[in-house]
Every structure is written in structure tokens, then in C-alpha cells.
Protein backbone atom coordinates (compact mmCIF):
# COMPACT_ATOMS: atom_id res chain seq x y z
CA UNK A 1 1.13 144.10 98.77
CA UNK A 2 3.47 146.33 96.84
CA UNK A 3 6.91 147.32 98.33
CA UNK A 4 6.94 150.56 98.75
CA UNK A 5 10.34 152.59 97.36
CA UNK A 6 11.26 156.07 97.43
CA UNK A 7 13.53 158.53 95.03
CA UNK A 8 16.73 158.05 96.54
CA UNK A 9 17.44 162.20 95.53
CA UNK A 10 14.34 163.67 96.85
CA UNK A 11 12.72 160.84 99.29
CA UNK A 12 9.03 161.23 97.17
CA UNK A 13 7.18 157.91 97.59
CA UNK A 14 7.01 156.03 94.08
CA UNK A 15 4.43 155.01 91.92
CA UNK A 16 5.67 151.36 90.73
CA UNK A 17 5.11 149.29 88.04
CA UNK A 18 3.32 146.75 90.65
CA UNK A 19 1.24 149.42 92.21
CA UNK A 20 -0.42 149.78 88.87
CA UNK A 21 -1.39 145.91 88.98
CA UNK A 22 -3.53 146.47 91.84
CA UNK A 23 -4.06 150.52 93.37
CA UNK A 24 -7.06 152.28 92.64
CA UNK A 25 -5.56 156.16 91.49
CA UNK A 26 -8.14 158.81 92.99
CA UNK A 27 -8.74 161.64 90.94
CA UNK A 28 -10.63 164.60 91.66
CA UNK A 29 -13.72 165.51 89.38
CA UNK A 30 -13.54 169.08 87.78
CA UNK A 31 -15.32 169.17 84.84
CA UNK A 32 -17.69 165.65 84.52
CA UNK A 33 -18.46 165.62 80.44
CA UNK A 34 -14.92 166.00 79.69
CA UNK A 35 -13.38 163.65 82.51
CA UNK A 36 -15.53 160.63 82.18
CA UNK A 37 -14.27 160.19 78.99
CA UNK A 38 -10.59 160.82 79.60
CA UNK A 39 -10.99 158.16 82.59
CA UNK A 40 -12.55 155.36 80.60
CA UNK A 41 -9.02 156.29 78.23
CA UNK A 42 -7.38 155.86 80.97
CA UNK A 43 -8.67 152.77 82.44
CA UNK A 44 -8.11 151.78 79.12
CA UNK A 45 -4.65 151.75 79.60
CA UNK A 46 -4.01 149.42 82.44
CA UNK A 47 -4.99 151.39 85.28
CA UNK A 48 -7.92 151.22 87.69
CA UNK A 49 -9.23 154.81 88.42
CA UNK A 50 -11.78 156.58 90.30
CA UNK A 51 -13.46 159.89 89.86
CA UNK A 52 -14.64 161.76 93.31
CA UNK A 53 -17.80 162.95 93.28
CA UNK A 54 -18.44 163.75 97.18
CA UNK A 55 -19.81 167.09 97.69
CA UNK A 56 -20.77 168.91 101.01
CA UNK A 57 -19.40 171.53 103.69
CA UNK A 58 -17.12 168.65 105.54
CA UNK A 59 -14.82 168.49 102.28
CA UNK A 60 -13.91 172.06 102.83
CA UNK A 61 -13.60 171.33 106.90
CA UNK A 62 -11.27 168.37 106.15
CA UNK A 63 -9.36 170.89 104.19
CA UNK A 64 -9.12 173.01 106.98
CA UNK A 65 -7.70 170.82 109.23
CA UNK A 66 -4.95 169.41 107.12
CA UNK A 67 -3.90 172.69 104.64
CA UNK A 68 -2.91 175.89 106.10
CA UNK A 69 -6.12 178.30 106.07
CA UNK A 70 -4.19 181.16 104.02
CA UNK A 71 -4.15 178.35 101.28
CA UNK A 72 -6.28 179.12 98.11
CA UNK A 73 -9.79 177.93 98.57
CA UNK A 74 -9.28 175.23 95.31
CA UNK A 75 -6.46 173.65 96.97
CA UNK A 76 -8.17 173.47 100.70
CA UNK A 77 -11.31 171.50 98.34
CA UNK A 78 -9.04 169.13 96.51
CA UNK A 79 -7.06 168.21 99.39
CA UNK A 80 -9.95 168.01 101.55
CA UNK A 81 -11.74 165.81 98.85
CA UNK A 82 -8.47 163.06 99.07
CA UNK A 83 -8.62 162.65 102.38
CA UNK A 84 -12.28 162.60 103.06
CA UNK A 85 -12.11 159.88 100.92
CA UNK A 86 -8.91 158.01 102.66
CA UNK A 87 -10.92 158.18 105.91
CA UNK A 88 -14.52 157.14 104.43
CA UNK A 89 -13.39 153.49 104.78
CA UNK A 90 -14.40 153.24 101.35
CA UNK A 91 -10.95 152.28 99.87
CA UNK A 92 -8.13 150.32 100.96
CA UNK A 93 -5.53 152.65 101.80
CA UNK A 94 -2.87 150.37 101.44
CA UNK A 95 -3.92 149.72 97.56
CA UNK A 96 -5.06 153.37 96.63
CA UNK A 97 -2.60 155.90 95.34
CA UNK A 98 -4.06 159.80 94.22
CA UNK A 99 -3.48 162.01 91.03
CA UNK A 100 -3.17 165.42 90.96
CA UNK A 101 -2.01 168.13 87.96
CA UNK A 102 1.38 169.69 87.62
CA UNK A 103 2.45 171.94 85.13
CA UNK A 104 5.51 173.62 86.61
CA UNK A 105 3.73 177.17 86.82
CA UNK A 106 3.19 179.45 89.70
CA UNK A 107 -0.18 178.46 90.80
CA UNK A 108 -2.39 175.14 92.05
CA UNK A 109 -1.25 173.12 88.96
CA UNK A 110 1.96 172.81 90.50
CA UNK A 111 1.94 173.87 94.10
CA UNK A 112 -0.81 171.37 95.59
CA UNK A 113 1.73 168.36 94.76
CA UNK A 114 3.88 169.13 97.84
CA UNK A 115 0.67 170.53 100.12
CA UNK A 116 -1.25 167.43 99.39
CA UNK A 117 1.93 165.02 100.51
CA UNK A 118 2.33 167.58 103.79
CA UNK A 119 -1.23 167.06 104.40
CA UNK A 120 -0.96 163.30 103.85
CA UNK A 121 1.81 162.71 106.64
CA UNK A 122 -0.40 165.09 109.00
CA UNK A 123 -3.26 162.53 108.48
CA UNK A 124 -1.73 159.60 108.73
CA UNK A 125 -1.12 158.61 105.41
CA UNK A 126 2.27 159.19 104.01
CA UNK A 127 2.50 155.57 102.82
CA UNK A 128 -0.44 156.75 100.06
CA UNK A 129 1.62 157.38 96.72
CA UNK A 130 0.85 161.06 94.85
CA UNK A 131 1.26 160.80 90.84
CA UNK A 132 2.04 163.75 88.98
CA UNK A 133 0.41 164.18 86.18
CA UNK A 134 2.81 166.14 83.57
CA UNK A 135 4.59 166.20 81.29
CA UNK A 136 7.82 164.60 82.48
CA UNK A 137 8.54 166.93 86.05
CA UNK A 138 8.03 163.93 88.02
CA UNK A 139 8.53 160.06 86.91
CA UNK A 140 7.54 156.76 88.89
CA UNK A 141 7.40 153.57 87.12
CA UNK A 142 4.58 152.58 87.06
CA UNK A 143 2.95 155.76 85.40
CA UNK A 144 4.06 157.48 81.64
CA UNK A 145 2.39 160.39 79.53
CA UNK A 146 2.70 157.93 76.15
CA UNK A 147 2.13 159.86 73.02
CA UNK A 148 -0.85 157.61 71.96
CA UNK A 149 -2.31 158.54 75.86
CA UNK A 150 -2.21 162.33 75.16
CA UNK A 151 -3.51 162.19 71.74
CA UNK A 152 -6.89 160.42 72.98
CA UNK A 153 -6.67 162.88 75.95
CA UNK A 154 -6.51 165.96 73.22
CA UNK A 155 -9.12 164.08 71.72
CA UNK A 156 -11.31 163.90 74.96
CA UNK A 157 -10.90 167.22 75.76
CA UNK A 158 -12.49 168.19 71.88
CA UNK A 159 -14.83 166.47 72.28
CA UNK A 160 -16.13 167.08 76.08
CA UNK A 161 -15.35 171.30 75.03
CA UNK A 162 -18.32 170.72 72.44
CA UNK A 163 -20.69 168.59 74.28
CA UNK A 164 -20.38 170.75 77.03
CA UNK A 165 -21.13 173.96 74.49
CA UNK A 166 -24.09 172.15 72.67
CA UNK A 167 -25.93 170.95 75.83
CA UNK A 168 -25.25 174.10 77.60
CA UNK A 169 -27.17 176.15 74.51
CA UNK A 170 -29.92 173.27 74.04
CA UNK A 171 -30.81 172.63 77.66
CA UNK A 172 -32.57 175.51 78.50
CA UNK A 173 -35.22 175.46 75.45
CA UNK A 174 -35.85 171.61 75.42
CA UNK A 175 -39.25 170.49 74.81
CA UNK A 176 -38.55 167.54 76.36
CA UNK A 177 -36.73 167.45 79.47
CA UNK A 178 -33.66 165.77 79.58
CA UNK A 179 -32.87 165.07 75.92
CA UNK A 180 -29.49 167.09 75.90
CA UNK A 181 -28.21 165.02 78.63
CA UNK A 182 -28.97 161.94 77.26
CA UNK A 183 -27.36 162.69 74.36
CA UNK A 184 -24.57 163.71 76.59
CA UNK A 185 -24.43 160.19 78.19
CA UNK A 186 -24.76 158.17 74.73
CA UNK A 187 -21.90 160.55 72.96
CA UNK A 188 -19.86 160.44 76.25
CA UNK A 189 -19.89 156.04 75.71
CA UNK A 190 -19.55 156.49 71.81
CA UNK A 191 -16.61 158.77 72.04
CA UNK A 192 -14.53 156.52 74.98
CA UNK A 193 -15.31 153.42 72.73
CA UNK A 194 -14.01 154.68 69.68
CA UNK A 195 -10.69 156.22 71.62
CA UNK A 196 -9.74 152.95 73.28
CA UNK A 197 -10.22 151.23 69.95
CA UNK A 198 -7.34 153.73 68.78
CA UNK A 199 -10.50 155.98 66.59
CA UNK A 200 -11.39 159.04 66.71
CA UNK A 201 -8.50 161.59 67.50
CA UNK A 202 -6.92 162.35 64.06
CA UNK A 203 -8.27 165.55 62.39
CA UNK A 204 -10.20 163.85 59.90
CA UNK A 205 -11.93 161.68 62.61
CA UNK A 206 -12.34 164.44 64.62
CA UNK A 207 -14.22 166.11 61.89
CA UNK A 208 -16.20 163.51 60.88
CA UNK A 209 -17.54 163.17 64.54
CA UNK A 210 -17.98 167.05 65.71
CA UNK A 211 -20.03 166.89 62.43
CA UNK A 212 -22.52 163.76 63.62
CA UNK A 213 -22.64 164.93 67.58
CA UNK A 214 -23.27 168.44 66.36
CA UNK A 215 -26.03 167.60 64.16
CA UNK A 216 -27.94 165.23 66.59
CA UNK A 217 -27.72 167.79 68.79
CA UNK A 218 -29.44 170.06 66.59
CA UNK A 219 -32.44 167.53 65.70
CA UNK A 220 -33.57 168.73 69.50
CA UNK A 221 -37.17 170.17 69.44
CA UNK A 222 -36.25 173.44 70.97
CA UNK A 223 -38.41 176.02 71.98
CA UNK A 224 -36.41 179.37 71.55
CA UNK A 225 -37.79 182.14 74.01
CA UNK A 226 -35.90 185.12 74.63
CA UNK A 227 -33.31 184.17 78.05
CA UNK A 228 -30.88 185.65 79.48
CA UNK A 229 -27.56 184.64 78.54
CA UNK A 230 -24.62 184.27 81.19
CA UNK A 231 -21.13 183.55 81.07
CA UNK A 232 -19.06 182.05 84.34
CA UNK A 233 -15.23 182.54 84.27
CA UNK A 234 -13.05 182.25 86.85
CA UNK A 235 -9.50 180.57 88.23
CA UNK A 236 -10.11 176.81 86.44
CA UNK A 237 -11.23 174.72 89.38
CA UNK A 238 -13.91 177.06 90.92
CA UNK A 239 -15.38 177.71 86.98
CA UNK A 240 -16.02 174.09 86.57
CA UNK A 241 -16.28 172.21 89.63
CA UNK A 242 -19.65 171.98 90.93
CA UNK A 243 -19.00 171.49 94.43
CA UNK A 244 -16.21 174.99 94.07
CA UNK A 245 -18.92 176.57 93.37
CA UNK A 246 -21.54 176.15 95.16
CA UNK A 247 -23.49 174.49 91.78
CA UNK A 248 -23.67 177.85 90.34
CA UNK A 249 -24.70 175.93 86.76
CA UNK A 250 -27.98 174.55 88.27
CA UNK A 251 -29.01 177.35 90.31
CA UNK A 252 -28.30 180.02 87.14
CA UNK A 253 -30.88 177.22 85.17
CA UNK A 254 -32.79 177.37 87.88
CA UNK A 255 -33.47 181.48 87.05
CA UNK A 256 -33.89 180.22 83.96
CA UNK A 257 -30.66 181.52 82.08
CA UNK A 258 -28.90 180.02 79.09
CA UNK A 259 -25.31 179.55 80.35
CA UNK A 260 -21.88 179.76 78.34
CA UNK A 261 -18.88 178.36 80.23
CA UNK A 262 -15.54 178.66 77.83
CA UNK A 263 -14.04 175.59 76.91
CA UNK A 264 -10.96 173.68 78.01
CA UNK A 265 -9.20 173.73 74.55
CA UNK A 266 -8.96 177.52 75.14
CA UNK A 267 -7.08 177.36 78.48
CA UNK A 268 -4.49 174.66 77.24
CA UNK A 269 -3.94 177.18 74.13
CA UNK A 270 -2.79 179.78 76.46
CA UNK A 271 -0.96 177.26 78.58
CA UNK A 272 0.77 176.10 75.09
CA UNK A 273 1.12 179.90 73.93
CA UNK A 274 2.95 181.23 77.53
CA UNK A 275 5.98 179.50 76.53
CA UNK A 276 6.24 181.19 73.16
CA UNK A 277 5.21 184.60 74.94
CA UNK A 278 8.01 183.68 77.99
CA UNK A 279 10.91 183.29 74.72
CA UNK A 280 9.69 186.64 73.24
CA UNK A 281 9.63 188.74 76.29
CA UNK A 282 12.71 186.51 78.29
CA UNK A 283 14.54 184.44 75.76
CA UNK A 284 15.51 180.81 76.18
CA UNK A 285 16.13 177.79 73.94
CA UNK A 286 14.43 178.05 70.51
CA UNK A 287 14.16 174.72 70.10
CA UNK A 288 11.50 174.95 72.99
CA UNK A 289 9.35 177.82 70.87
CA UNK A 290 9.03 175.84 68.09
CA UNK A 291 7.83 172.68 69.52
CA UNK A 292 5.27 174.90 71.60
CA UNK A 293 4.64 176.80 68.17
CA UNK A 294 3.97 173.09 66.42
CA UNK A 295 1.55 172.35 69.24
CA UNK A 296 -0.16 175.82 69.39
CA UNK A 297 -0.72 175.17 65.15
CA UNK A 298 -2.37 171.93 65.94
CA UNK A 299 -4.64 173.39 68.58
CA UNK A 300 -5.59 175.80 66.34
CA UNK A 301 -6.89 173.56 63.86
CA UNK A 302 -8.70 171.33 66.19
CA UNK A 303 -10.29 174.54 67.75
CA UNK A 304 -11.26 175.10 63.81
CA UNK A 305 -13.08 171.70 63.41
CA UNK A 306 -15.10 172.52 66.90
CA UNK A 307 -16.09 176.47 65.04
CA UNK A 308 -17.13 174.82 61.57
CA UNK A 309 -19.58 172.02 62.89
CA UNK A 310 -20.99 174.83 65.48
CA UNK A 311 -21.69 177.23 62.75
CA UNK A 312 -22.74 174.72 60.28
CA UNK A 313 -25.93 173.75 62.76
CA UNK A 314 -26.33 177.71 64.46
CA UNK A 315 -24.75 177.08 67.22
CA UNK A 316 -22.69 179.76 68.97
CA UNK A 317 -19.46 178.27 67.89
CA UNK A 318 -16.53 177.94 70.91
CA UNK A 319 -14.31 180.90 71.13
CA UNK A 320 -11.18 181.58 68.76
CA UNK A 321 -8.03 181.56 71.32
CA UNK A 322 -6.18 184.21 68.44
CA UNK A 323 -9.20 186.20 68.91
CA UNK A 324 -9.44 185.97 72.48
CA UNK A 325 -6.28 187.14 72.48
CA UNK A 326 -6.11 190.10 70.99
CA UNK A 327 -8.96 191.70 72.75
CA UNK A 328 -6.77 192.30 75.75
CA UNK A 329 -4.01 193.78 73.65
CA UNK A 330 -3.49 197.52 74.97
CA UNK A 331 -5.47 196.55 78.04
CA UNK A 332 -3.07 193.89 79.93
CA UNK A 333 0.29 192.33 79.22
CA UNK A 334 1.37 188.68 78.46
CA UNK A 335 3.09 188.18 80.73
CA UNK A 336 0.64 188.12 83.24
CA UNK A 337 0.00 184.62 83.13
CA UNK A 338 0.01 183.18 86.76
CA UNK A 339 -3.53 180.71 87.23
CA UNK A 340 -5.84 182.13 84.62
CA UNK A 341 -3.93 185.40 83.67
CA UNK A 342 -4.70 187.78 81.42
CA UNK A 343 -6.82 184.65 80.12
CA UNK A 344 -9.30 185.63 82.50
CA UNK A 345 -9.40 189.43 81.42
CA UNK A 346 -9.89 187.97 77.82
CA UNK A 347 -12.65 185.57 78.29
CA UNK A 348 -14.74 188.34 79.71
CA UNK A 349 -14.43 190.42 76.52
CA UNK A 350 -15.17 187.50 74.25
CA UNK A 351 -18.05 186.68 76.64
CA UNK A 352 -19.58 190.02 76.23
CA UNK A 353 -19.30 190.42 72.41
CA UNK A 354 -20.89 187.41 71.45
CA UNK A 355 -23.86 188.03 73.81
CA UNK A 356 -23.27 186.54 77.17
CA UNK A 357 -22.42 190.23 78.64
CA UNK A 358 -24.10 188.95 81.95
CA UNK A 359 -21.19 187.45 83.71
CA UNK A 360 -20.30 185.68 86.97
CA UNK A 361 -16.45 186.07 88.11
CA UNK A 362 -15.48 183.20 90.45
CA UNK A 363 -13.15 184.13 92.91
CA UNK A 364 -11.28 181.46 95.27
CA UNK A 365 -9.86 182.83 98.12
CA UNK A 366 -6.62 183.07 98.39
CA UNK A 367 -6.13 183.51 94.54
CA UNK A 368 -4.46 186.80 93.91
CA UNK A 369 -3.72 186.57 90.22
CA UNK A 370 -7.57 185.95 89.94
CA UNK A 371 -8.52 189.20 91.79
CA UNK A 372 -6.31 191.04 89.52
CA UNK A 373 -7.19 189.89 86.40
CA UNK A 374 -10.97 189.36 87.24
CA UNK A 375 -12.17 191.74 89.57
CA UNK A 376 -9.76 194.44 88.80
CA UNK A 377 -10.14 194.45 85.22
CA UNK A 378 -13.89 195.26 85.21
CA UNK A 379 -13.35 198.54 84.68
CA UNK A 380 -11.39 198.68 82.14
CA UNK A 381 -13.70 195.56 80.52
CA UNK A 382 -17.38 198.56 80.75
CA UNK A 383 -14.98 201.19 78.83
CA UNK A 384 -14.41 198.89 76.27
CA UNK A 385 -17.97 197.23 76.15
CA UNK A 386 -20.79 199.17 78.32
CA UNK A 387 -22.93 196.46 78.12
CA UNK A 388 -20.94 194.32 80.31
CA UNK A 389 -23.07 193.51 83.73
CA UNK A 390 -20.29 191.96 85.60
CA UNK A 391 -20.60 189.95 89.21
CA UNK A 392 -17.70 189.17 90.95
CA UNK A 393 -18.68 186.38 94.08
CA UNK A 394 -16.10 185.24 96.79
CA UNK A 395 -15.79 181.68 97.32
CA UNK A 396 -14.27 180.35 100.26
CA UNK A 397 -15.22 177.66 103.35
CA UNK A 398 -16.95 180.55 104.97
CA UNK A 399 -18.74 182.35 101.97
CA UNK A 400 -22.46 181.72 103.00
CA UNK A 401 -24.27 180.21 99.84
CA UNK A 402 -27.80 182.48 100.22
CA UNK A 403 -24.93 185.43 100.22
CA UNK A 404 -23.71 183.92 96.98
CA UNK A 405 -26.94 183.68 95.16
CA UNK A 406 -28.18 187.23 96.61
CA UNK A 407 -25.47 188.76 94.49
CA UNK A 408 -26.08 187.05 91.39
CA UNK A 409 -29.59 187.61 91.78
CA UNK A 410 -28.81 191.10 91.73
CA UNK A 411 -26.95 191.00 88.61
CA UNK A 412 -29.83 188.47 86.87
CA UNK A 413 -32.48 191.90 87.85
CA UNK A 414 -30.74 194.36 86.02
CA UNK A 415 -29.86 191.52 82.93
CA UNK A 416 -33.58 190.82 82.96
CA UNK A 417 -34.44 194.63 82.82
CA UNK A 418 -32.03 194.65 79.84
CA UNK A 419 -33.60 191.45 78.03
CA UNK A 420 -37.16 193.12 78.49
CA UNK A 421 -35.89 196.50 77.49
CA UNK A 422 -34.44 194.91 74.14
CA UNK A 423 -37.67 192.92 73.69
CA UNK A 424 -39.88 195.79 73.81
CA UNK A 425 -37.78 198.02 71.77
CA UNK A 426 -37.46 194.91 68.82
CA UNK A 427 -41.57 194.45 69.36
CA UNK A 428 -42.24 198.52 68.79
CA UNK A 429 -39.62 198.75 65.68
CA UNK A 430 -41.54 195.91 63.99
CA UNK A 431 -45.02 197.51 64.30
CA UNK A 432 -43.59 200.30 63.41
CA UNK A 433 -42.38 198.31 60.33
């Protein structure tokens, strides 16, 4: 077995160079299209990973007993998820080290690092090592951020932002059940085989393939009856993770709705674009703009690629982060920023212009910047666009799940009144015609 070493500065447990030789690294499962393939990367390089999948009420309930209950409701899940797992007997603890996000922000990305480790020594397991993954705020050994790592990680995230936006407009009109998945799955295996082989992530690659996965997707016999259409934004975790919340995905396809859930290219945009927004409103070294300005550039034109092959096939193409951006201009500042930020406020504009005005807000508890940004821009959101129909649902360990859906039920009635309103108005203009 590995010796274990500490920091000599800060006492933090190490990942080693001999821990990746033979630990399994947990990570938690946010968003499956997109992390699948950035796991078979990973695994890829050397390490031996593991994506948690374990759902149910005693993940929150582990969270409970080991994070603080005033904690956010994201970080009481992921937490919760780690050691339900350390104490399934599943693993052996004494080979298994855990990953976790940090970005050096004011929210989960950064905080859960040092509430996860707390919550480790309360359970028993403070010999389990915690990796950051970031971009440099914490090193061990045994674990780097190589440059040839992040570009197939860029590259996975392109790629898992439009499978996720082509199934999600396919899968409700399907003749045939389950094509868009399966298409999923065999694009998911094509994509991780070309990035290990080093193919795939330079623009022209990237083009190439958006242009083949968006066109098979388009060869799916679709039958295209009127839905309605519903966005779901929210702090990061809770939007994506289907045991945050609650499976909101499957029960809104189970009212038969055509769903819209923004990408993750647009969130690390604005991740990329606070720093440039922190030197115009703060200051700082310029050197540190530009590099962010480079990056910001190059997501630009891979968000490009993703908006060409869309509209080249009708597809609603993914959202333009410049364009997402100025819709909040006059209504919030940029420097509101903390989780989702004025991000949030944005992606409920963009939602409602380009027809998904039905929209469900996620709110953890225990995420403040969320409440401001979500549920107390809504009014501001109906002066600018009427049309928005706007839910806002709780989410927390007690939040009742029938409570959940009641609400969003609510909101479905009066976007189903619209749909049939619209129908009926579109039938009587034609005959009429």
C-alpha cells in the first residue's frame, strides 16, 4: 500500500505518484453525456476512475450527518454521495482517493474541498486523499492538468453540449423509441475513441465531427406535433444532476414537453469572461486579461462550430454566450458573478426568446446568489418578455417531491393553455387564408 505524505505547509493529505498506480478516484456524476466521455479521457491517461451513480433519499441523510445543515443543498448531495459510497463496502478505502472541482470562486467549486475533508475526518476517513481538480490551486504528484488533458476535456465538453442539445430536441418526437439515445451511446464511444487516439479536438476536427453527429441525428424519423417547450436553469449541480433534482428531465418528458437545458460551453465562457470583467471593473495584472481574452476567442469559435452544424440540419442551435450576454445589460451588473450570477438572469432571457419561455428555476437551498439572480430577477425578466411563464422550485433534503411536481404542473397548465391558444389562433388565420 501507498505511504501516505502530507504538505508539510498546510498538512492536506497528498495524492502521489504511487497512489495513481493503484487508487480508484471517485467522482461524482453531474451531467452523464458529457462525463462519460471526459472519464474514458481520463482513464486514458493512467488513472482508474469511477463515476457515482447512486441515487435515493439516504445520500442527502448521509449529508446531513456529516455537513453542517445551513450548507447549500449541492454540497450536502456531493458529500453525502462520497461517503455513502466509502461505507457501501464497495471500494477499498485504503486504495480509493475522491475528486472534486475547484475554481478559486466564492461558491461550491471551491468551498466543498475543505467541507468534504471536515466531513471525511468526522467519518472516519481522513486517510482517503481529496484531488483538486484546477487549474494549479492545489498540486499532489500524482495528479497534473497537462495541456493535451484539457484540450480533449474542451473537446468532451463540445461535444457532450451538442449531443445533449440534439437528443434533447429529437427525443420527444421519435417514431421509434429510443433511437436518440442510442445514438447517444454509439457517438459517446466514437468520440472517447477518437480523443484517446489524440483525434478529434482541433477546430477542423471538431467541425468535421459536429457536422457527421449532427446530421445522423437529423436522419431520425420524427414526428413533429406541437409540445410545449421548457427550459431548466439553475445553480450548475441542481440543473444537471438527476438525483439534485429530483429527475426533473424525465418527469417534464413524462408531461410530454420538449426540454432545452443550456449547455456547458456557455457556463465555462462566463467563468473564462469574469476575469476579464474582474480587470475592467478592479484592475490587476494584464497579462492575466489577455490570456483569459485568448481563451474566451477560442471558446467563441468552438461555440461557432456547435451554431453552424445546428442550423445547417434545423436544429435550435446552442446559445451565443456574446448574446447571452448582452440581454442582461441595463438589467444586472457583471459583477455579480458568485455560482451562476448574472449567468442565471441571462439564460432565462435567451430561454424565452428562442421559444422555451416555459421555465423551471432550480433553487438549492442554501444558495443565495441563486435566489437573487433567479427568483428575484423574474420580474424584471416579464417586463422585458411577457411571455415568460417562470417556476421557481426549492430543492432541499426536506422539499417533498409530489410538492415539487405540483408546482411545475401548475406552470405546464397555463403553458399548455398558451400552446392551444397559439394553435387555434394559427388554425383560424389559415382558413381564413
Amino acid at each position: 500500500m501507498a505511504e501516505l505524505k502530507y504538505d508539510s505547509k498546510t498538512g492536506r493529505l497528498l495524492f502521489t505518484k504511487e497512489m495513481k498506480k493503484e487508487y480508484t478516484i471517485l467522482m461524482p456524476n453531474m451531467a452523464p453525456i458529457h462525463f462519460n466521455i471526459l472519464q474514458n479521457v481520463f482513464n486514458y491517461y493512467g488513472y482508474k476512475s469511477e463515476l457515482l451513480d447512486t441515487c435515493g433519499p439516504e445520500i442527502a441523510q448521509t449529508g446531513l450527518k456529516y455537513v453542517h445543515n445551513d450548507t447549500c443543498y449541492p454540497a450536502l448531495l456531493v458529500i453525502g454521495q462520497f461517503i455513502h459510497a466509502l461505507q457501501s463496502g464497495k471500494y477499498d478505502v485504503h486504495k480509493t482517493a475522491l475528486m472534486i472541482t475547484q475554481t478559486g470562486g466564492g461558491c461550491r467549486a471551491s468551498n466543498y474541498i475543505f467541507l468534504l475533508r471536515k466531513a471525511l475526518k468526522k467519518a472516519g476517513f481522513e486517510f482517503v486523499p481529496v484531488i483538486s481538480l484546477s487549474f494549479g490551486m492545489e498540486k499532489n504528484s500524482g495528479f497534473s492538468l497537462t495541456l493535451p488533458l484539457i484540450r480533449r476535456f474542451v473537446g468532451g465538453l463540445v461535444y457532450g453540449d451538442q449531443l445533449m442539445l440534439l437528443s434533447n430536441q429529437t427525443k420527444p418526437y421519435e417514431v421509434n423509441k429510443g433511437e436518440s439515445m442510442a445514438l447517444v451511446a454509439d457517438w459517446s464511444d466514437k468520440i472517447s475513441k477518437m480523443l484517446i487516439e489524440g483525434n478529434g479536438y482541433t477546430l477542423e476536427e471538431i467541425d468535421e465531427n459536429l457536422d457527421k453527429i449532427t446530421k445522423s441525428f437529423s436522419e431520425i424519423k420524427l414526428n413533429k406535433v406541437p409540445k410545449v417547450k421548457v427550459g431548466i436553469v439553475g445553480e450548475i449541480y441542481v440543473k444537471y444532476s438527476k438525483m439534485a433534482n429530483n429527475g426533473l428531465e424525465d418527469f417534464l418528458a413524462s408531461q410530454d414537453c420538449e426540454v432545452c437545458v443550456p449547455g456547458l460551453m456557455g457556463f465555462a465562457s462566463f467563468k473564462v469572461d469574469n476575469r476579464i470583467e474582474d480587470a475592467k471593473l478592479y484592475g490587476g495584472a494584464k497579462i492575466k486579461s489577455t490570456f483569459c481574452k485568448m481563451l474566451l476567442d477560442y471558446l467563441t469559435k468552438l461555440e461557432a462550430l456547435m451554431i453552424e452544424s445546428a442550423k445547417k440540419y434545423n436544429f435550435v442551435p446552442p446559445h451565443e454566450y456574446a448574446h447571452t450576454k448582452q440581454l442582461v445589460k441595463g438589467i444586472i451588473g457583471y459583477g455579480s458573478k458568485m455560482g451562476e450570477g448574472w449567468l442565471l438572469t441571462a439564460e432565462m432571457l435567451e430561454l424565452a426568446e428562442t421559444g422555451y419561455e416555459n421555465i423551471v428555476c432550480t433553487q438549492p437551498f442554501g444558495c443565495l446568489p441563486n435566489h437573487i439572480n433567479g427568483k428575484g430577477a423574474i420580474r424584471r425578466i416579464k417586463e422585458v418578455n411577457p411571455k415568460a411563464n417562470i417556476v421557481t422550485i426549492d430543492y432541499d433534503p426536506g422539499a417533498p417531491k409530489v410538492n415539487q411536481e405540483n408546482r411545475i404542473k401548475l406552470m405546464l397548465a397555463v403553458a399548455k393553455e398558451e400552446l392551444n391558444k397559439e394553435l387555434a389562433e394559427k388554425q383560424d388565420a389559415e382558413q381564413k387564408s
